[in-house]
PDB file of N, CA and C in Angstrom:
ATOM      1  N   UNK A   1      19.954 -85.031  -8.102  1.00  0.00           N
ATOM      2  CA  UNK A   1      19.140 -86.092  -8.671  1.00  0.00           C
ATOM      3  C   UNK A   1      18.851 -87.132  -7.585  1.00  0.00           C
ATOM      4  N   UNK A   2      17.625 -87.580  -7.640  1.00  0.00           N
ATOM      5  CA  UNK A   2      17.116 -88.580  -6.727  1.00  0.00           C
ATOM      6  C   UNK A   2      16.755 -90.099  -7.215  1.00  0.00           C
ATOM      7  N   UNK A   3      17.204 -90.832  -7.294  1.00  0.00           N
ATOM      8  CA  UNK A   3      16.887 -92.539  -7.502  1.00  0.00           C
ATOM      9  C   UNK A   3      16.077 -93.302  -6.972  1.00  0.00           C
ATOM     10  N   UNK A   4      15.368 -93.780  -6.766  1.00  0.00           N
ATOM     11  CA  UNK A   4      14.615 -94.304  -5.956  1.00  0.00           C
ATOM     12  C   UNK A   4      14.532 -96.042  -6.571  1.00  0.00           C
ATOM     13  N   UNK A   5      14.134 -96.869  -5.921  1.00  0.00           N
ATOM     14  CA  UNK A   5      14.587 -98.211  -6.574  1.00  0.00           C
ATOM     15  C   UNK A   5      13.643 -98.769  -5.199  1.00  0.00           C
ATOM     16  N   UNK A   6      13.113 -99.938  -5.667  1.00  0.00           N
ATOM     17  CA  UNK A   6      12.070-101.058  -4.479  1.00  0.00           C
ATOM     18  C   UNK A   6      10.620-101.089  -4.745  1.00  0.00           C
ATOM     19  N   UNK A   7      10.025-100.603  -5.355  1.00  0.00           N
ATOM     20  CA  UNK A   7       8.587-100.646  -5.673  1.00  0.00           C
ATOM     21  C   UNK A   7       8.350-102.322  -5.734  1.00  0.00           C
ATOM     22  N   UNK A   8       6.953-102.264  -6.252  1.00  0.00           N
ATOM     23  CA  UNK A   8       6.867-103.317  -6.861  1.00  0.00           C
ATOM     24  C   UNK A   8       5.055-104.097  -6.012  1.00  0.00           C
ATOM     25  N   UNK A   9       4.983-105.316  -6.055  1.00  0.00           N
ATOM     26  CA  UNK A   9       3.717-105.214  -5.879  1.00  0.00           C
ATOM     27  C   UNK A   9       3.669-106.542  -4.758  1.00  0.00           C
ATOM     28  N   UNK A  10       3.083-106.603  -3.686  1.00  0.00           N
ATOM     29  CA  UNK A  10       3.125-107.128  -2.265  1.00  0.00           C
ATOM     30  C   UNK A  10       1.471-107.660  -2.116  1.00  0.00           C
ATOM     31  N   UNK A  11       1.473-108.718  -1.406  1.00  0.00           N
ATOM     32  CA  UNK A  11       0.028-108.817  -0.703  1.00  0.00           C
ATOM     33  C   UNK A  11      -0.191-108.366   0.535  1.00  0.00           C
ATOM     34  N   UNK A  12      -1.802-108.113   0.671  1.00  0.00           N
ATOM     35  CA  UNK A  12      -1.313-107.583   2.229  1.00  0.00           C
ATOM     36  C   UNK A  12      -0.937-108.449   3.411  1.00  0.00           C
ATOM     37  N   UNK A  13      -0.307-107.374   4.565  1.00  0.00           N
ATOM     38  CA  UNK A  13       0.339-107.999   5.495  1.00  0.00           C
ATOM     39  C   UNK A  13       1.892-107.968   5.155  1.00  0.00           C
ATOM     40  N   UNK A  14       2.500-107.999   3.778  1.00  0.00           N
ATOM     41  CA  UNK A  14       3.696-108.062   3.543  1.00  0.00           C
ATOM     42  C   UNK A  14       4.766-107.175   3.673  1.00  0.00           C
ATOM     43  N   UNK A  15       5.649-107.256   3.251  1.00  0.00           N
ATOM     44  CA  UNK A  15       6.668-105.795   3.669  1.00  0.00           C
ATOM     45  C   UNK A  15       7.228-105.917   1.718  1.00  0.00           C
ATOM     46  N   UNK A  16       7.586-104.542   2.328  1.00  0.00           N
ATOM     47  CA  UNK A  16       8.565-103.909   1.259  1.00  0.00           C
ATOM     48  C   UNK A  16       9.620-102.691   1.225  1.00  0.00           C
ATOM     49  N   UNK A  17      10.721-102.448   0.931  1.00  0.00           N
ATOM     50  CA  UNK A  17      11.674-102.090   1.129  1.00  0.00           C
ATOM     51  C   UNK A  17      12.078-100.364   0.232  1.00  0.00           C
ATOM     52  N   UNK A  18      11.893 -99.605   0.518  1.00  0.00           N
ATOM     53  CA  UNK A  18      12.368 -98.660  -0.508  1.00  0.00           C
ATOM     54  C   UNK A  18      13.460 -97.863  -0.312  1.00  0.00           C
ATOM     55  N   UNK A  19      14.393 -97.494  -1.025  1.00  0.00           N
ATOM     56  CA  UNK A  19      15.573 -97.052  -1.209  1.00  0.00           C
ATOM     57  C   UNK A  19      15.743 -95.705  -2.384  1.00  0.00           C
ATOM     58  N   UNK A  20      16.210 -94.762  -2.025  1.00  0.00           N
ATOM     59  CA  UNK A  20      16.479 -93.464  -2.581  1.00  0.00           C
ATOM     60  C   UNK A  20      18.011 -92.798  -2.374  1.00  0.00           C
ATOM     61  N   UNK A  21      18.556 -93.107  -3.389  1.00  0.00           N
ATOM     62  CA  UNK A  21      20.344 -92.111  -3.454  1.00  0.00           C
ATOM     63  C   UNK A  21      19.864 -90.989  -4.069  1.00  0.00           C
ATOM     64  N   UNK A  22      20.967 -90.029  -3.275  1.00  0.00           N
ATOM     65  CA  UNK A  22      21.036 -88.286  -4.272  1.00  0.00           C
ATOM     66  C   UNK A  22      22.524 -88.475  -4.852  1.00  0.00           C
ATOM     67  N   UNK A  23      22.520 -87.812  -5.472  1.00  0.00           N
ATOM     68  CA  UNK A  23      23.398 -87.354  -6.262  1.00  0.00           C
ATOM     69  C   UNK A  23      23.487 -85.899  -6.582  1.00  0.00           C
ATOM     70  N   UNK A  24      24.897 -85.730  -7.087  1.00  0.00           N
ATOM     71  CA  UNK A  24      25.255 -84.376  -8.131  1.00  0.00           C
ATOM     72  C   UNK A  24      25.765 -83.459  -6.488  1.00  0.00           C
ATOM     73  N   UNK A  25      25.835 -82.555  -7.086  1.00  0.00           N
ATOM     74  CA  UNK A  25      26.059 -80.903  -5.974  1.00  0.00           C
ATOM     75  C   UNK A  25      25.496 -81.149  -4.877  1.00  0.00           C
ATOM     76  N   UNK A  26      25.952 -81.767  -4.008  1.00  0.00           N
ATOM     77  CA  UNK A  26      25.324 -81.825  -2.255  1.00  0.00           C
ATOM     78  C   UNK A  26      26.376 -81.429  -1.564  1.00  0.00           C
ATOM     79  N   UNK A  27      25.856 -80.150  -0.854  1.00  0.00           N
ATOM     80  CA  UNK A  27      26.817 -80.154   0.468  1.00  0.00           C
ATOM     81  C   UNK A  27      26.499 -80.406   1.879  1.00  0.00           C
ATOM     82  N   UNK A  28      24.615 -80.373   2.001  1.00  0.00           N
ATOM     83  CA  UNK A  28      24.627 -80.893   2.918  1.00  0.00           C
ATOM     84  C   UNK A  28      22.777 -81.772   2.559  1.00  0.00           C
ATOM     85  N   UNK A  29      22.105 -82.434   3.449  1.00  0.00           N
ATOM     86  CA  UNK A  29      21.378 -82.890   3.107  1.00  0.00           C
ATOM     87  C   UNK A  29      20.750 -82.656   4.672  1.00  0.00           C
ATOM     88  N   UNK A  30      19.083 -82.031   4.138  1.00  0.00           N
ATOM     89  CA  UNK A  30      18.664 -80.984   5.474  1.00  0.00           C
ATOM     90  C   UNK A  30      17.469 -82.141   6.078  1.00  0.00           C
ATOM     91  N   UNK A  31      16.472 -82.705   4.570  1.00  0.00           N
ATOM     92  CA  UNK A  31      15.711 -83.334   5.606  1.00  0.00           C
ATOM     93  C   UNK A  31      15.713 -84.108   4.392  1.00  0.00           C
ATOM     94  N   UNK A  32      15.288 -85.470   4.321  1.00  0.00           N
ATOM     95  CA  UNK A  32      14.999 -86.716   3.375  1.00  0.00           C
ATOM     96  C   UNK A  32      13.657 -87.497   3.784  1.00  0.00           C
ATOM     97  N   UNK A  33      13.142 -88.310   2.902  1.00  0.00           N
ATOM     98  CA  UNK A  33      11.795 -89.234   3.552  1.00  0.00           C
ATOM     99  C   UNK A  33      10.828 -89.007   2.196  1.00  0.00           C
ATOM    100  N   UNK A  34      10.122 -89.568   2.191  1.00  0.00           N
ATOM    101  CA  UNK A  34       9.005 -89.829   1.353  1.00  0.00           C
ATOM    102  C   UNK A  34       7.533 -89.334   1.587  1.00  0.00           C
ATOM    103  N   UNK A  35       7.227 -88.932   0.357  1.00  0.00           N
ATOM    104  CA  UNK A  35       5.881 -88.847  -0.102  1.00  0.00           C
ATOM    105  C   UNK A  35       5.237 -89.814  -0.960  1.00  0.00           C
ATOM    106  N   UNK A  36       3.441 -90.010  -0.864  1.00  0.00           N
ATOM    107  CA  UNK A  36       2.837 -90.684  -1.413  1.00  0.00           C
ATOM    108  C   UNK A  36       1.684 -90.074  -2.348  1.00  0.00           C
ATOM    109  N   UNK A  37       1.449 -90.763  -3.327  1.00  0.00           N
ATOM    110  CA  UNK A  37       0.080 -90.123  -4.053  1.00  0.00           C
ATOM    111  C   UNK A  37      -0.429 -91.385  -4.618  1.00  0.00           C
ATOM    112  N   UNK A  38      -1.667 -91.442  -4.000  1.00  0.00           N
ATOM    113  CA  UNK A  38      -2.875 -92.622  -4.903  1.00  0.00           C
ATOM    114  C   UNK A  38      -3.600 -92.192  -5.182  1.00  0.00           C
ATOM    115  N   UNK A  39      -4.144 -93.127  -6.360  1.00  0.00           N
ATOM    116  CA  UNK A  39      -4.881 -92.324  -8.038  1.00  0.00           C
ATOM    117  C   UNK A  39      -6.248 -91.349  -6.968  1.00  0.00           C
ATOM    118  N   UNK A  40      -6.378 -90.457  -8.018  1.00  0.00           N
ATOM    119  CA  UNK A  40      -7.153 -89.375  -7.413  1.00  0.00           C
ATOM    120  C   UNK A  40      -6.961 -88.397  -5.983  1.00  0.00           C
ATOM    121  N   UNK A  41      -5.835 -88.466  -5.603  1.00  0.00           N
ATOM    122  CA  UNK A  41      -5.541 -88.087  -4.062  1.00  0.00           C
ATOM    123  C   UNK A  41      -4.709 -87.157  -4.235  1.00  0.00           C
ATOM    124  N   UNK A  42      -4.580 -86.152  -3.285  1.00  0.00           N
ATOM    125  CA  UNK A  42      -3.299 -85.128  -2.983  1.00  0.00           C
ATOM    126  C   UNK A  42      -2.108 -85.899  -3.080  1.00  0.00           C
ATOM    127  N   UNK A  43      -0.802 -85.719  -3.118  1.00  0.00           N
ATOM    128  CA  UNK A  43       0.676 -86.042  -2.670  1.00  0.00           C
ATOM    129  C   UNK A  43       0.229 -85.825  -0.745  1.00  0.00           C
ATOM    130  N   UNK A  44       0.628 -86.992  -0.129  1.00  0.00           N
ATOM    131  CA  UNK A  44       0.910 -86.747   1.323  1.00  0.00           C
ATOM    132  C   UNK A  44       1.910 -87.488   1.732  1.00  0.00           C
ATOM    133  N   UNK A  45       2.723 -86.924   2.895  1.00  0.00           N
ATOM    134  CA  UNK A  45       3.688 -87.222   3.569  1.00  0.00           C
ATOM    135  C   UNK A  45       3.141 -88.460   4.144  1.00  0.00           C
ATOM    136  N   UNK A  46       4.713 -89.064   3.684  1.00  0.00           N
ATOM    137  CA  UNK A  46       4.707 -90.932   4.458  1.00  0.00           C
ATOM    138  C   UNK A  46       5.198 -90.692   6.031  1.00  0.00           C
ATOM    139  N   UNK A  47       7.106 -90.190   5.535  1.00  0.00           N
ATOM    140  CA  UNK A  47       7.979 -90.021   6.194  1.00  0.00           C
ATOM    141  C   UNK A  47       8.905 -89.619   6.132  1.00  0.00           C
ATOM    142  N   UNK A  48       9.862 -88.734   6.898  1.00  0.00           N
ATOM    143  CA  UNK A  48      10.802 -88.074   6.493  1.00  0.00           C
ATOM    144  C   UNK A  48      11.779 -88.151   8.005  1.00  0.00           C
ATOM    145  N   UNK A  49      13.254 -87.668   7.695  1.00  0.00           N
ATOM    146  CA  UNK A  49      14.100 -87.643   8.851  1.00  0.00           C
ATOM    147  C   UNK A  49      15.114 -86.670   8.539  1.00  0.00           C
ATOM    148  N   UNK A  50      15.161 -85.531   9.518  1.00  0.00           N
ATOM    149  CA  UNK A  50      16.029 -84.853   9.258  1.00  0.00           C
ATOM    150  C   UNK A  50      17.731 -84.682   9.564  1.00  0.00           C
ATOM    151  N   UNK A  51      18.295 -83.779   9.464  1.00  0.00           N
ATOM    152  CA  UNK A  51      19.996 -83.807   9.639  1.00  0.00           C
ATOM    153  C   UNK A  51      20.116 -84.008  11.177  1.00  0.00           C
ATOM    154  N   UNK A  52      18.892 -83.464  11.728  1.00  0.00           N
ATOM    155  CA  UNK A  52      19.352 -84.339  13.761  1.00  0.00           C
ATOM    156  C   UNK A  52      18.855 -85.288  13.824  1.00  0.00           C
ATOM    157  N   UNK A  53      18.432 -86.345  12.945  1.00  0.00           N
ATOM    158  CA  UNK A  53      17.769 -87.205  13.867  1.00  0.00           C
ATOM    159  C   UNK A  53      16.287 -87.703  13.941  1.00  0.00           C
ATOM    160  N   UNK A  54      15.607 -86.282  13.894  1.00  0.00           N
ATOM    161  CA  UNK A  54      14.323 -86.340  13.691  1.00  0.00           C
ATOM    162  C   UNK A  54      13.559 -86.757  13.426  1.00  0.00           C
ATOM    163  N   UNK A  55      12.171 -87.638  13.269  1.00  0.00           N
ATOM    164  CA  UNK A  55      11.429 -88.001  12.055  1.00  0.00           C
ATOM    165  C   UNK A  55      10.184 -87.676  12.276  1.00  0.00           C
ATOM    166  N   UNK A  56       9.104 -87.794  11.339  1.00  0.00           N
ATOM    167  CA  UNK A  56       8.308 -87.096  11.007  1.00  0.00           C
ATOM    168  C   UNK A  56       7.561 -88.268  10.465  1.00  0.00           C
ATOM    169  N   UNK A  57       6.036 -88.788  11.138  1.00  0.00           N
ATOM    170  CA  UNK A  57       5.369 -89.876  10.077  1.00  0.00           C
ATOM    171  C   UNK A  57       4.071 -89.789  10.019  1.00  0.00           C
ATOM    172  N   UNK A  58       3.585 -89.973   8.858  1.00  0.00           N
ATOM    173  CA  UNK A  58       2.143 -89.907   8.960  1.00  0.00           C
ATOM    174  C   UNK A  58       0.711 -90.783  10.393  1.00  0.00           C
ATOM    175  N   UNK A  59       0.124 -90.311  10.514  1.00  0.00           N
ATOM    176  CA  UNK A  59      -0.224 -90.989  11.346  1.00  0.00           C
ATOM    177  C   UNK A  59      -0.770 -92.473  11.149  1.00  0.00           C
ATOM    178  N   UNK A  60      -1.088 -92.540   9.734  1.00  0.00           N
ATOM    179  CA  UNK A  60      -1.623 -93.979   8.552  1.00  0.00           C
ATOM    180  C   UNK A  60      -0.667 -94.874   8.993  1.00  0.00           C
ATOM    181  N   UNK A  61       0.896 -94.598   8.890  1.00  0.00           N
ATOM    182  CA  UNK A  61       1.976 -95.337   8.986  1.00  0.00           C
ATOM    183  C   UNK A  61       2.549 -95.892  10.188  1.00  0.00           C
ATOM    184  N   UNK A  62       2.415 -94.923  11.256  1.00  0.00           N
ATOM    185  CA  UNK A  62       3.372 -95.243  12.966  1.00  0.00           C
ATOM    186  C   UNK A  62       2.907 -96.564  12.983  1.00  0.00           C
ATOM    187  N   UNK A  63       4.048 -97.027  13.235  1.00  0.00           N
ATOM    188  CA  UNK A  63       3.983 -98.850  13.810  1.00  0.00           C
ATOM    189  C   UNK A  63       4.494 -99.556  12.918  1.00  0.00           C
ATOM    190  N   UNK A  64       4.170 -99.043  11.380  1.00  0.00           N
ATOM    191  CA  UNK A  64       4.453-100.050  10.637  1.00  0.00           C
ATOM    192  C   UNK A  64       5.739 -99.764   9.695  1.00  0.00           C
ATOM    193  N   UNK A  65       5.959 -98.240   9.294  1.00  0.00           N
ATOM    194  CA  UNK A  65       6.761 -97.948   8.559  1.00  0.00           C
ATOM    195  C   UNK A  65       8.087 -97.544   9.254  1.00  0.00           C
ATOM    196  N   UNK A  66       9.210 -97.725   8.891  1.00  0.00           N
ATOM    197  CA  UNK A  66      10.569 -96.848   9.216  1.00  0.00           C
ATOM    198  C   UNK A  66      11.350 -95.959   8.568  1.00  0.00           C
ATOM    199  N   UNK A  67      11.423 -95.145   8.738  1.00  0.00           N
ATOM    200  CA  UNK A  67      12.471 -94.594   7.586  1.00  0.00           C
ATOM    201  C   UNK A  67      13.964 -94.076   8.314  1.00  0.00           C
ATOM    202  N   UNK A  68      15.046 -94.718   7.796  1.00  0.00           N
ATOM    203  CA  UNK A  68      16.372 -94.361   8.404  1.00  0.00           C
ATOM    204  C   UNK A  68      17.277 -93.715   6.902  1.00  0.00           C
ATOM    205  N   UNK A  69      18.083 -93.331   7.480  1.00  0.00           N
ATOM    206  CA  UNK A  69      19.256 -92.253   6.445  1.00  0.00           C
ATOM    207  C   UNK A  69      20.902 -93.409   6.551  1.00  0.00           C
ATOM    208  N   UNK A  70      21.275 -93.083   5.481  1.00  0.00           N
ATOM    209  CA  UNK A  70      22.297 -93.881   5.583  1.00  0.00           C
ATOM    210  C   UNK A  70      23.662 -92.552   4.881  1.00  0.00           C
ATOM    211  N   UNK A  71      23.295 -91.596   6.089  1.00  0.00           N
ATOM    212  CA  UNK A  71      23.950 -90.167   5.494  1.00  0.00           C
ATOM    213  C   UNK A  71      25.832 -90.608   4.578  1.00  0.00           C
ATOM    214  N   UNK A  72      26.696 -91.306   5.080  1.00  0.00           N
ATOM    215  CA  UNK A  72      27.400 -91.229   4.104  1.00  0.00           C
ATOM    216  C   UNK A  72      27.687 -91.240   2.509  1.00  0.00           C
ATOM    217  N   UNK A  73      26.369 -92.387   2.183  1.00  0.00           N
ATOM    218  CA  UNK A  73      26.207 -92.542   1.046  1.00  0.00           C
ATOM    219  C   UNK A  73      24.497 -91.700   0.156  1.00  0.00           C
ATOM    220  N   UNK A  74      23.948 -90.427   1.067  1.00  0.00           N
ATOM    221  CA  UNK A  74      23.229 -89.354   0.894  1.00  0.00           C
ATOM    222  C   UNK A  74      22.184 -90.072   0.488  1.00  0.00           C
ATOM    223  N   UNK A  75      21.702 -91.239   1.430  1.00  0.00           N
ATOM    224  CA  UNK A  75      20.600 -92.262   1.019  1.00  0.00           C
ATOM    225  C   UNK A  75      19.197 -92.361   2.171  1.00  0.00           C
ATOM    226  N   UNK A  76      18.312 -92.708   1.578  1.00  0.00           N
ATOM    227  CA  UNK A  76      16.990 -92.513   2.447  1.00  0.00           C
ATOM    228  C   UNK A  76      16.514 -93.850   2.348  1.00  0.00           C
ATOM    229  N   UNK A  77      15.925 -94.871   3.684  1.00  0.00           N
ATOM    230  CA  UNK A  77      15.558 -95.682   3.296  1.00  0.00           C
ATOM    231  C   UNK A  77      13.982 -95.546   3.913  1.00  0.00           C
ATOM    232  N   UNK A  78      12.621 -96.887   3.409  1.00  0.00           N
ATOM    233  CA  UNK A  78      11.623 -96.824   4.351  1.00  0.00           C
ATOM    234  C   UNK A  78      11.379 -98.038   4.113  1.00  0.00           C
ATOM    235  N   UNK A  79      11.301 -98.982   4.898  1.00  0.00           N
ATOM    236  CA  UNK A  79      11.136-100.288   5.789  1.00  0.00           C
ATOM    237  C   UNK A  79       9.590-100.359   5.820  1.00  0.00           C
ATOM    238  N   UNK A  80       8.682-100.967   4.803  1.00  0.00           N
ATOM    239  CA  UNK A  80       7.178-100.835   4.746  1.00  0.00           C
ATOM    240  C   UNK A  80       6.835-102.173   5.539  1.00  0.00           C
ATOM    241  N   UNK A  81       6.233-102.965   6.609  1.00  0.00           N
ATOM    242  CA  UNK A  81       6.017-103.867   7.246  1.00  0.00           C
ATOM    243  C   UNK A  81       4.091-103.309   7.616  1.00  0.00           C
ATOM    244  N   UNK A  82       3.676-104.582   7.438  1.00  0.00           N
ATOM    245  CA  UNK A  82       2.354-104.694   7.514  1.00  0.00           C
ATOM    246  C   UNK A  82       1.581-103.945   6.409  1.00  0.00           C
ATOM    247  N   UNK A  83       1.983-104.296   5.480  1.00  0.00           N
ATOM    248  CA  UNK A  83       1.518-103.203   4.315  1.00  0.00           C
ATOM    249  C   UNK A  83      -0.313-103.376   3.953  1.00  0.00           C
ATOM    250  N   UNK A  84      -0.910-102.678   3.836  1.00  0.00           N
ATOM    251  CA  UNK A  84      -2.005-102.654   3.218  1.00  0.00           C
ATOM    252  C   UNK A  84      -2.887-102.159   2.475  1.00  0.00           C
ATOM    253  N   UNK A  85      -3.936-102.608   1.263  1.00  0.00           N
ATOM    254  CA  UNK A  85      -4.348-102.110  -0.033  1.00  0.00           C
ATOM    255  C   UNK A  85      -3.924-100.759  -0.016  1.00  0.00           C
ATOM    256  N   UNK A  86      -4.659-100.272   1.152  1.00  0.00           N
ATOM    257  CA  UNK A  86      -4.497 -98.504   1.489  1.00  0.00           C
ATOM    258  C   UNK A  86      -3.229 -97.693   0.775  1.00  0.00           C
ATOM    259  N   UNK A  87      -2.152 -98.847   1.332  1.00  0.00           N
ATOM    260  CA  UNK A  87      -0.639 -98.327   1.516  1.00  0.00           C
ATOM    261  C   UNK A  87      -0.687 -98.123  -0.246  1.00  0.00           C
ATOM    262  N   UNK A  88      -1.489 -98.481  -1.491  1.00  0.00           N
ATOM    263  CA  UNK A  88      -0.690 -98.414  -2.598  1.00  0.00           C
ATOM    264  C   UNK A  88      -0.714 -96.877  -3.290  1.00  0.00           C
ATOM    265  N   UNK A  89      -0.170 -96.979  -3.991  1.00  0.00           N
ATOM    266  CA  UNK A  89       0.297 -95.443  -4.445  1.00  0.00           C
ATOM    267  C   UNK A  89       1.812 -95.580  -4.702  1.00  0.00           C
ATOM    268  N   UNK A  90       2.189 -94.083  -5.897  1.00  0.00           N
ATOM    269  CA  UNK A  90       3.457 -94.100  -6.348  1.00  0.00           C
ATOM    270  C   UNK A  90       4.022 -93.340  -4.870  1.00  0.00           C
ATOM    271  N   UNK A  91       5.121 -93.930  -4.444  1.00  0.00           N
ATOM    272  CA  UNK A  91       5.707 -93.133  -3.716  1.00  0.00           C
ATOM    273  C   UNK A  91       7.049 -92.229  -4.323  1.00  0.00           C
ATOM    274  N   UNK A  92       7.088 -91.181  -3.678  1.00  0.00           N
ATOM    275  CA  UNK A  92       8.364 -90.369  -4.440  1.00  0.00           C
ATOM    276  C   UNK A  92       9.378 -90.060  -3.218  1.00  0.00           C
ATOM    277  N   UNK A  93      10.729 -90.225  -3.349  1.00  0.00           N
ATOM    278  CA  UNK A  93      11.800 -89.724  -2.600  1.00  0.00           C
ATOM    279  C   UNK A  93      11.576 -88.120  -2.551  1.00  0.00           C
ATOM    280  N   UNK A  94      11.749 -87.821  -1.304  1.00  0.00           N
ATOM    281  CA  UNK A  94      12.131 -86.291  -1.392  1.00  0.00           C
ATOM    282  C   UNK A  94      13.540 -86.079  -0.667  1.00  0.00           C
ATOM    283  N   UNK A  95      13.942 -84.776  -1.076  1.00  0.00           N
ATOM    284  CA  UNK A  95      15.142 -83.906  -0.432  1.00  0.00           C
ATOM    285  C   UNK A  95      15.048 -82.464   0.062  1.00  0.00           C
ATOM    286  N   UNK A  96      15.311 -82.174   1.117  1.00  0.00           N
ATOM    287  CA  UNK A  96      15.529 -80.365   0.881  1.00  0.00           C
ATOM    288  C   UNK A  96      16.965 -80.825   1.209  1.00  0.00           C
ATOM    289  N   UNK A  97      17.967 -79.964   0.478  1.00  0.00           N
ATOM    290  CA  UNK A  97      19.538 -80.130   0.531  1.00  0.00           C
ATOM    291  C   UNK A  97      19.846 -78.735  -0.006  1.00  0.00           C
ATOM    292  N   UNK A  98      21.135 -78.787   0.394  1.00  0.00           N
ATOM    293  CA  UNK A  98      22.132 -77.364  -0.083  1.00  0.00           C
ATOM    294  C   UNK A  98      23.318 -77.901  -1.259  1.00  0.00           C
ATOM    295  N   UNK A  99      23.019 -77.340  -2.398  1.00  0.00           N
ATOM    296  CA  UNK A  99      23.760 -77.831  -2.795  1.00  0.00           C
ATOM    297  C   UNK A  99      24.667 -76.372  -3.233  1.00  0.00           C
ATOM    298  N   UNK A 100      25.004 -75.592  -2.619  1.00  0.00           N
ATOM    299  CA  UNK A 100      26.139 -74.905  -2.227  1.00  0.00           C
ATOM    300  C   UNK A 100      26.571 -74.557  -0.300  1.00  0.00           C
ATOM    301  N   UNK A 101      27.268 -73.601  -0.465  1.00  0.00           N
ATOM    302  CA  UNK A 101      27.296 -73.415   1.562  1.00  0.00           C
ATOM    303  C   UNK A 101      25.748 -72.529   1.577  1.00  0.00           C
ATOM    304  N   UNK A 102      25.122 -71.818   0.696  1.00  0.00           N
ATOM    305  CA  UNK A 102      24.227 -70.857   0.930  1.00  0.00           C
ATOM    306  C   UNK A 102      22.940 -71.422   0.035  1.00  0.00           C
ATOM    307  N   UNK A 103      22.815 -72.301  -1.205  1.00  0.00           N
ATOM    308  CA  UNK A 103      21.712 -71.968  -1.967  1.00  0.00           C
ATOM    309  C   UNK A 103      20.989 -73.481  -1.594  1.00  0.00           C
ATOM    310  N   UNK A 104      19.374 -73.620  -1.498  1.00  0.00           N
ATOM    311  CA  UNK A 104      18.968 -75.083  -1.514  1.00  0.00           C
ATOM    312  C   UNK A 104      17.961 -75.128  -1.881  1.00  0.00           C
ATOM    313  N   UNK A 105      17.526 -75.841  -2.033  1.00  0.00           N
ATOM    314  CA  UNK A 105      16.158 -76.650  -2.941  1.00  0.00           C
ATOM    315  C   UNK A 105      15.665 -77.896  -2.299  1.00  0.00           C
ATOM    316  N   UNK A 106      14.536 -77.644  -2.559  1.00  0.00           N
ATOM    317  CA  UNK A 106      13.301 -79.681  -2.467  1.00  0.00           C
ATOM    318  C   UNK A 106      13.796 -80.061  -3.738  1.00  0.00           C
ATOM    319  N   UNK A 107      13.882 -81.679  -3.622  1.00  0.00           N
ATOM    320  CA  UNK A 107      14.269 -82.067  -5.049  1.00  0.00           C
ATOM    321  C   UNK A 107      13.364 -82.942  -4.645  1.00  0.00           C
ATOM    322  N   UNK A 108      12.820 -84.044  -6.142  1.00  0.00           N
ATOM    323  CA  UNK A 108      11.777 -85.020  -5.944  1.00  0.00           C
ATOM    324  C   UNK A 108      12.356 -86.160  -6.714  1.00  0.00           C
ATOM    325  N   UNK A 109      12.281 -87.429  -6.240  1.00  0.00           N
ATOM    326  CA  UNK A 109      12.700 -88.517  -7.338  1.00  0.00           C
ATOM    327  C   UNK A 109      11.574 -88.709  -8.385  1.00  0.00           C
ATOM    328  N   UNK A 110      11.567 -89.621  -9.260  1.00  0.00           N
ATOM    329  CA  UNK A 110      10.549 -89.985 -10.238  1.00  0.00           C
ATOM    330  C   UNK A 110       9.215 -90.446  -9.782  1.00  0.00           C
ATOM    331  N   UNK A 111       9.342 -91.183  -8.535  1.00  0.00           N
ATOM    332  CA  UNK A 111       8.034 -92.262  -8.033  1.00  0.00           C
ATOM    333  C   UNK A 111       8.665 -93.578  -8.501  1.00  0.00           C
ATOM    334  N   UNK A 112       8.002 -94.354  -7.750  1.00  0.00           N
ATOM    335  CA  UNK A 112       7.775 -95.875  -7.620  1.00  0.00           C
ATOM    336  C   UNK A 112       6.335 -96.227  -7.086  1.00  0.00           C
ATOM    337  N   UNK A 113       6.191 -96.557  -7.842  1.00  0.00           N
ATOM    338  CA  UNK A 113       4.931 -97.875  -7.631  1.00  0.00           C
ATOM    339  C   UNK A 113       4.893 -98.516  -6.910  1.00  0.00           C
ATOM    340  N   UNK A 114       4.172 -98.674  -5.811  1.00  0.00           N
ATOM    341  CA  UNK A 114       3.786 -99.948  -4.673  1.00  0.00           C
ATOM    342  C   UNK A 114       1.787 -99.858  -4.726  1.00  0.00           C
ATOM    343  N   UNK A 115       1.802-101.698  -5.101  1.00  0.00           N
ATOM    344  CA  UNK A 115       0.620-101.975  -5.081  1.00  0.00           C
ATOM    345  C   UNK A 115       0.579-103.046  -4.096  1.00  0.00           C
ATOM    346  N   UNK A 116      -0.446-102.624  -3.004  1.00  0.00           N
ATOM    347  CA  UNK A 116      -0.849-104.056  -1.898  1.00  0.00           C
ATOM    348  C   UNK A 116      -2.090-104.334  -2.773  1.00  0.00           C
ATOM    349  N   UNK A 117      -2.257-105.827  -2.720  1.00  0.00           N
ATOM    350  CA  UNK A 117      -3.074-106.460  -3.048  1.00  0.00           C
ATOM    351  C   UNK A 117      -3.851-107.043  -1.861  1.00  0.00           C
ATOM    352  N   UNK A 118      -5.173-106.954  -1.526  1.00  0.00           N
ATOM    353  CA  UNK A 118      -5.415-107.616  -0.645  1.00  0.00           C
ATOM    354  C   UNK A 118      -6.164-109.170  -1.052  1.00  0.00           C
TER     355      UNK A 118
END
């Protein structure tokens, strides 16, 4: 299960903070980071970071967004700075994780809402 918690609604230029815990059967947690979808649009990748280190960001975002792992507590964060109208859309936590030594899955949180206002 994925949580996600920080939405909410910003003017532009502002920041905002989002936060995602897993839960349940994890044994390991492979890659984490977020996706976005605004009304009428595909789901596209914000940002994501994997078990080395890695990250992965849209090109919309470099400069402004961060996303760090806070692996003890199986948490994903993304640090939204300079936000704008563009940026709004529900964002959703993602996971690919193992939740045995052999079996794994993408899991998705619910979404959160972020609206820039300009």
């Amino acid at each position: 299960q994925l949580v996600e918690s920080g939405g909410g609604w910003v003017q532009a230029g502002g920041s905002l903070r989002l936060s995602c815990a897993a839960s349940g059967s994890i044994f390991s947690i492979v890659d984490m980071g977020w996706y976005r979808q605004a009304p009428g649009k595909e789901r596209e990748l914000v940002a994501t970071k994997n078990s080395g280190g890695g990250t992965n960001y849209a090109d919309s975002v470099k400069g402004r967004f961060t996303v760090s792992r806070e692996n003890a507590k199986n948490t994903v964060l993304l640090q939204m700075n300079s936000l704008e109208p563009e940026d709004t859309a529900v964002y959703y936590c993602y996971a690919r994780l193992y939740y045995s030594r052999t079996n794994w899955d993408d899991f998705w949180g619910q979404g959160t809402q972020v609206t820039v206002s300009s």
